[in-house]
C-alpha atoms as a PDB file:
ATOM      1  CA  UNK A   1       5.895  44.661 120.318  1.00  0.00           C
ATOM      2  CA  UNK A   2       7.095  47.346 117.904  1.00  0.00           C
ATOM      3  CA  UNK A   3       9.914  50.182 118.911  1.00  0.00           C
ATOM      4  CA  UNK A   4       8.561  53.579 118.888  1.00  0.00           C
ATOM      5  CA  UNK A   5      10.019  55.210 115.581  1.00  0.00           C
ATOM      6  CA  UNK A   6      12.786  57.701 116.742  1.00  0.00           C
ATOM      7  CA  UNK A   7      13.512  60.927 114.056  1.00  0.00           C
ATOM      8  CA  UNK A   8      16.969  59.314 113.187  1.00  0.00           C
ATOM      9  CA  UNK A   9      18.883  60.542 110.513  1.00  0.00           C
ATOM     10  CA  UNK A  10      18.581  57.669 108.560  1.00  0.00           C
ATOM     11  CA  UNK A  11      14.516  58.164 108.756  1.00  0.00           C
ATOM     12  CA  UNK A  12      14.556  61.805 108.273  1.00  0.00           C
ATOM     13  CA  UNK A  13      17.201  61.031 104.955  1.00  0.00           C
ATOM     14  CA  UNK A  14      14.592  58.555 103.923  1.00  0.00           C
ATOM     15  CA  UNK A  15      11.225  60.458 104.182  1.00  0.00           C
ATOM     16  CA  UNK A  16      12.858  63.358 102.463  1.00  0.00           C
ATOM     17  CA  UNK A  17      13.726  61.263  99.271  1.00  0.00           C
ATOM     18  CA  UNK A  18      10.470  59.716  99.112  1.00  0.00           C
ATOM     19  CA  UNK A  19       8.589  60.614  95.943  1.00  0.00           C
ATOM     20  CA  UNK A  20       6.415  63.586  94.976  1.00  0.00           C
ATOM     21  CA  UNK A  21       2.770  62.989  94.185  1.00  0.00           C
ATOM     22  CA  UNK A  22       2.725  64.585  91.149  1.00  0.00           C
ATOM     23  CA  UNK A  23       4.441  61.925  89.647  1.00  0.00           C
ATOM     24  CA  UNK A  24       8.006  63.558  88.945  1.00  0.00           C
ATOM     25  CA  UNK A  25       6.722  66.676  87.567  1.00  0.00           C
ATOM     26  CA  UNK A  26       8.346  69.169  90.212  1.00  0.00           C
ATOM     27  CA  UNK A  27      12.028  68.760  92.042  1.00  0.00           C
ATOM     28  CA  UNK A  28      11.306  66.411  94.941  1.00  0.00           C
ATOM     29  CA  UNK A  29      12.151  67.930  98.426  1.00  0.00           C
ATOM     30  CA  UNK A  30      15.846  68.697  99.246  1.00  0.00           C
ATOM     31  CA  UNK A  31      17.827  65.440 100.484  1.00  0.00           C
ATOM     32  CA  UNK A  32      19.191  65.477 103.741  1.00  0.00           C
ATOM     33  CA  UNK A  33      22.261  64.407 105.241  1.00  0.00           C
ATOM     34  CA  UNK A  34      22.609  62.802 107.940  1.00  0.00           C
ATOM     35  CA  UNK A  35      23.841  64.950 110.843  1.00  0.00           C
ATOM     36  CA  UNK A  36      27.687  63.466 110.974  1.00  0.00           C
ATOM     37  CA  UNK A  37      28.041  63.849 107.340  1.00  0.00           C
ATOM     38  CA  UNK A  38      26.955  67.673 107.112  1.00  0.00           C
ATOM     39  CA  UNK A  39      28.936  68.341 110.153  1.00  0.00           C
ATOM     40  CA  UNK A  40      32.114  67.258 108.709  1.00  0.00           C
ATOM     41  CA  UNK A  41      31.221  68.658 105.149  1.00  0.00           C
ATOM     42  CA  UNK A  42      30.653  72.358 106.492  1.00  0.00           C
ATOM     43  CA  UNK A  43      34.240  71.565 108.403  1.00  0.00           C
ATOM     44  CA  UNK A  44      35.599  70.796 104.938  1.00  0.00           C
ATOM     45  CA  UNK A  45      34.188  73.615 103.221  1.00  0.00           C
ATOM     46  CA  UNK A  46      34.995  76.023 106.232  1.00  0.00           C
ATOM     47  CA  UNK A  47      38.918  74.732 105.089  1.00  0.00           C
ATOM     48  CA  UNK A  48      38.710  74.866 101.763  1.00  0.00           C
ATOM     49  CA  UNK A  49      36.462  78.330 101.233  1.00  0.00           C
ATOM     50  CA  UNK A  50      37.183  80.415 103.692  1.00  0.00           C
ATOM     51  CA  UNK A  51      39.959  82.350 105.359  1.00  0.00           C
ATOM     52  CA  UNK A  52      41.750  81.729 108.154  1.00  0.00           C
ATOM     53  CA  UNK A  53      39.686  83.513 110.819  1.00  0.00           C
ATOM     54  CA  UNK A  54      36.903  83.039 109.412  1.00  0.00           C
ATOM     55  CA  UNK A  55      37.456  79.207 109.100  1.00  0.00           C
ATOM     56  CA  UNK A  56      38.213  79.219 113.207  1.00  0.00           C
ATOM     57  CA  UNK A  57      35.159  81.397 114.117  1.00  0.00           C
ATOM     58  CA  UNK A  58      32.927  79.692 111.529  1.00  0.00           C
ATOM     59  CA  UNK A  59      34.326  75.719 113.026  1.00  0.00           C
ATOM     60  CA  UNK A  60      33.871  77.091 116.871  1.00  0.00           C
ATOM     61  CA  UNK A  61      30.141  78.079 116.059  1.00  0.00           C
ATOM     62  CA  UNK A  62      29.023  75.249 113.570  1.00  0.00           C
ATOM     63  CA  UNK A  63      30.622  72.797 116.535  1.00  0.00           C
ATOM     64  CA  UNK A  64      28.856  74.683 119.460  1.00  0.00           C
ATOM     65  CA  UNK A  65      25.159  74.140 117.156  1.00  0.00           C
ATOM     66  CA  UNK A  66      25.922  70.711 116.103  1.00  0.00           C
ATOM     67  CA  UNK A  67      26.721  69.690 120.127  1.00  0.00           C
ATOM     68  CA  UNK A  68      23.802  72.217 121.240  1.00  0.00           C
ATOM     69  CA  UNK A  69      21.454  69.991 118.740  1.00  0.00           C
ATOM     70  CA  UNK A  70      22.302  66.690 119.617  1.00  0.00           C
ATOM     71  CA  UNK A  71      19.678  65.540 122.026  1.00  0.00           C
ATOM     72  CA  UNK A  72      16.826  66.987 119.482  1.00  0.00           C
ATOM     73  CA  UNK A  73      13.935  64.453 119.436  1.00  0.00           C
ATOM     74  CA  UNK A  74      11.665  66.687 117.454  1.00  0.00           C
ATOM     75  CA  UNK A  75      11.253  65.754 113.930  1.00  0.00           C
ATOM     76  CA  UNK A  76      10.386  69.214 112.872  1.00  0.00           C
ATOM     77  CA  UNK A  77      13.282  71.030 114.738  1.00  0.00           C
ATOM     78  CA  UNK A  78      15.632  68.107 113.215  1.00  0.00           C
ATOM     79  CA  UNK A  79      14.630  68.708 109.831  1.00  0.00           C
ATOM     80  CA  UNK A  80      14.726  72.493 110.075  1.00  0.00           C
ATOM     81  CA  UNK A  81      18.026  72.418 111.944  1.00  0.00           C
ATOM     82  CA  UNK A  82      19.314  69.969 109.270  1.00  0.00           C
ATOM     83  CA  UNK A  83      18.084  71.969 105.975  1.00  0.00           C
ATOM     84  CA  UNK A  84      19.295  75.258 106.919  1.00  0.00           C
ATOM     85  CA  UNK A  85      22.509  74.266 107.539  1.00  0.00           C
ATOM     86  CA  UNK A  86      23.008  72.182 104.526  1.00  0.00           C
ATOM     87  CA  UNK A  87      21.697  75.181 102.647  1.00  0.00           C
ATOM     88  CA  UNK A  88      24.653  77.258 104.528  1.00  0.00           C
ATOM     89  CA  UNK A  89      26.856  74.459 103.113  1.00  0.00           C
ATOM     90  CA  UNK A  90      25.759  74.604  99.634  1.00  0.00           C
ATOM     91  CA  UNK A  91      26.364  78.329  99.806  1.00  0.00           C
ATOM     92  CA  UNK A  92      29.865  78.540 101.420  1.00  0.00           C
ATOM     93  CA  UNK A  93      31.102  75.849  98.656  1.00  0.00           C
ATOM     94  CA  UNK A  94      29.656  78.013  95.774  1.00  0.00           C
ATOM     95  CA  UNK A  95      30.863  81.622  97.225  1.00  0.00           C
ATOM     96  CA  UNK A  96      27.344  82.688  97.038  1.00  0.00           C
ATOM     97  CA  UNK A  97      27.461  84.274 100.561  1.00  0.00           C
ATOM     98  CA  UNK A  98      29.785  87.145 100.338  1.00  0.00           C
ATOM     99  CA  UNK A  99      27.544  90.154 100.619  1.00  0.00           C
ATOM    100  CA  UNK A 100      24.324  88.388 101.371  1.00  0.00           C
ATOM    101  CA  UNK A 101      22.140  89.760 103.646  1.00  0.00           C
ATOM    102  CA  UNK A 102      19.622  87.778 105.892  1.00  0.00           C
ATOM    103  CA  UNK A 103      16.720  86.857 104.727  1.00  0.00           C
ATOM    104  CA  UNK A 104      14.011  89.471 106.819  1.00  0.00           C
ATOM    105  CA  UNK A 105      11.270  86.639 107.254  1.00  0.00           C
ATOM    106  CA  UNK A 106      13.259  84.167 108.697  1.00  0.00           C
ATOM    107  CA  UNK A 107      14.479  86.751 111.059  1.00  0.00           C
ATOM    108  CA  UNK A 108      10.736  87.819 112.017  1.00  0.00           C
ATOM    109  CA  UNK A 109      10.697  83.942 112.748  1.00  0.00           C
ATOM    110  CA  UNK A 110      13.891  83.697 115.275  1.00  0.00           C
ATOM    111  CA  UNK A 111      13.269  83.695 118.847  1.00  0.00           C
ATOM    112  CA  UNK A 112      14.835  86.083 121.336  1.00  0.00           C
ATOM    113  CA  UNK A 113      17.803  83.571 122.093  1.00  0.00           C
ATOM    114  CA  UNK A 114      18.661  83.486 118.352  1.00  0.00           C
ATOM    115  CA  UNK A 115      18.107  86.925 118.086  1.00  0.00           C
ATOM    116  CA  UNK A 116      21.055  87.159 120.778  1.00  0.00           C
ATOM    117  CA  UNK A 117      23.377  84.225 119.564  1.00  0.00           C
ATOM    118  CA  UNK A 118      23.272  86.274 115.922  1.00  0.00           C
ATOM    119  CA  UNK A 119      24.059  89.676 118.355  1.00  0.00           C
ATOM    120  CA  UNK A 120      26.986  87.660 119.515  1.00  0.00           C
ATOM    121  CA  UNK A 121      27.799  85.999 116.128  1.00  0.00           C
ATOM    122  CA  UNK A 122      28.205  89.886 114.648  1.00  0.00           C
ATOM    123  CA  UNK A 123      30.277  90.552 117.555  1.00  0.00           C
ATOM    124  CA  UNK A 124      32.926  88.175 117.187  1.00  0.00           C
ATOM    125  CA  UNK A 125      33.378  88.912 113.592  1.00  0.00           C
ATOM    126  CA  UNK A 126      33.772  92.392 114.284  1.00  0.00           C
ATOM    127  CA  UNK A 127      36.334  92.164 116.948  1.00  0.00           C
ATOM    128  CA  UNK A 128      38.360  89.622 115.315  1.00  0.00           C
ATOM    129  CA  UNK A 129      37.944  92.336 112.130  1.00  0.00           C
ATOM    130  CA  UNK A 130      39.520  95.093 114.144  1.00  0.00           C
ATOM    131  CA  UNK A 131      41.833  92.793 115.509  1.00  0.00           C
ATOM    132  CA  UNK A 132      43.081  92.245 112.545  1.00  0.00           C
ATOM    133  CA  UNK A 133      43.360  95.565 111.035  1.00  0.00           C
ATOM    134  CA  UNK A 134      45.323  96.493 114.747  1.00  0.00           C
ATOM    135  CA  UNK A 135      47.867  93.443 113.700  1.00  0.00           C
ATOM    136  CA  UNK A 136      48.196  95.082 110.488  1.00  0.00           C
ATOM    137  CA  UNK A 137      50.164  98.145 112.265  1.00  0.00           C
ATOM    138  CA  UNK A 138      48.207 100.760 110.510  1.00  0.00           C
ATOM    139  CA  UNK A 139      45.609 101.651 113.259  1.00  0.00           C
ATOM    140  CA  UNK A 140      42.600 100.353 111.049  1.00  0.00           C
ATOM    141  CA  UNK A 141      43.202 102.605 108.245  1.00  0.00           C
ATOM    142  CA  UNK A 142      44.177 100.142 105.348  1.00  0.00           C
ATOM    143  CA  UNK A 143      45.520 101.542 102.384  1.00  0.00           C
ATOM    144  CA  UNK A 144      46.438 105.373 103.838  1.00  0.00           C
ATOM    145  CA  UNK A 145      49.827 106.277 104.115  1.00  0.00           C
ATOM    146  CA  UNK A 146      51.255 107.897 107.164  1.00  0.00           C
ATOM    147  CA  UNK A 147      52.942 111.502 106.330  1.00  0.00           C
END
């Protein structure tokens, strides 16, 4: 009797560097890692890219995913889970985020509880923003002097 094929991340590696049918002529889909490796490359390139507080926001959240997504059977949710977050990666290690905005139609496509976790996401950063400027002893207002 055969095992029912599980989406492992040795599979879903596998089927996405299986050849094209049009025999090399377009880039082949993007290669996945598996989820242990990405995990620990986004910690690397949390360390080595961004700032402090940044780094410790960005390292809470990607954990908190990464341990919300473990149980995922769903080959589809997997892969999407997997992609974007590699993409995130390969952004954060080339500086390519600072100032980017989100893309509208894959916000159209979030559902209300990512719609609230990205709420929550803008929250933090602001806070720990003002909390910052308020350690600064200026009151928020970099760069003035005090007469």
């Amino acid at each position: 009797m055969i095992a029912p094929l599980r989406p492992t991340a040795r599979r879903l590696a596998a089927a996405a560097l299986t050849p094209s049918k049009d025999h090399g002529m377009t880039p082949g889909p993007l290669a996945l890692l598996p989820p242990i490796y990405l995990y620990r490359r986004l910690l690397r390139a949390h360390r080595k890219h961004l700032p402090r507080e940044m780094r410790l926001l960005g390292d809470e959240y990607v954990k908190a995913e990464f341990r919300a997504h473990r149980s995922v059977d769903n080959p589809a949710h997997l892969i999407g889970f997997l992609t974007e977050w590699q993409l995130y990666a390969q952004k954060i290690e080339g500086n390519s985020w600072v100032g980017e905005k989100l893309d509208k139609g894959k916000v159209e496509k979030m559902s209300d509880e990512q719609i609230g976790q990205l709420y929550e996401l803008m929250q933090a950063i602001q806070k720990r923003g003002t909390e910052g400027d308020l350690e600064d002893g200026d009151g928020g207002e970099s760069g003035q002097k005090s007469q």
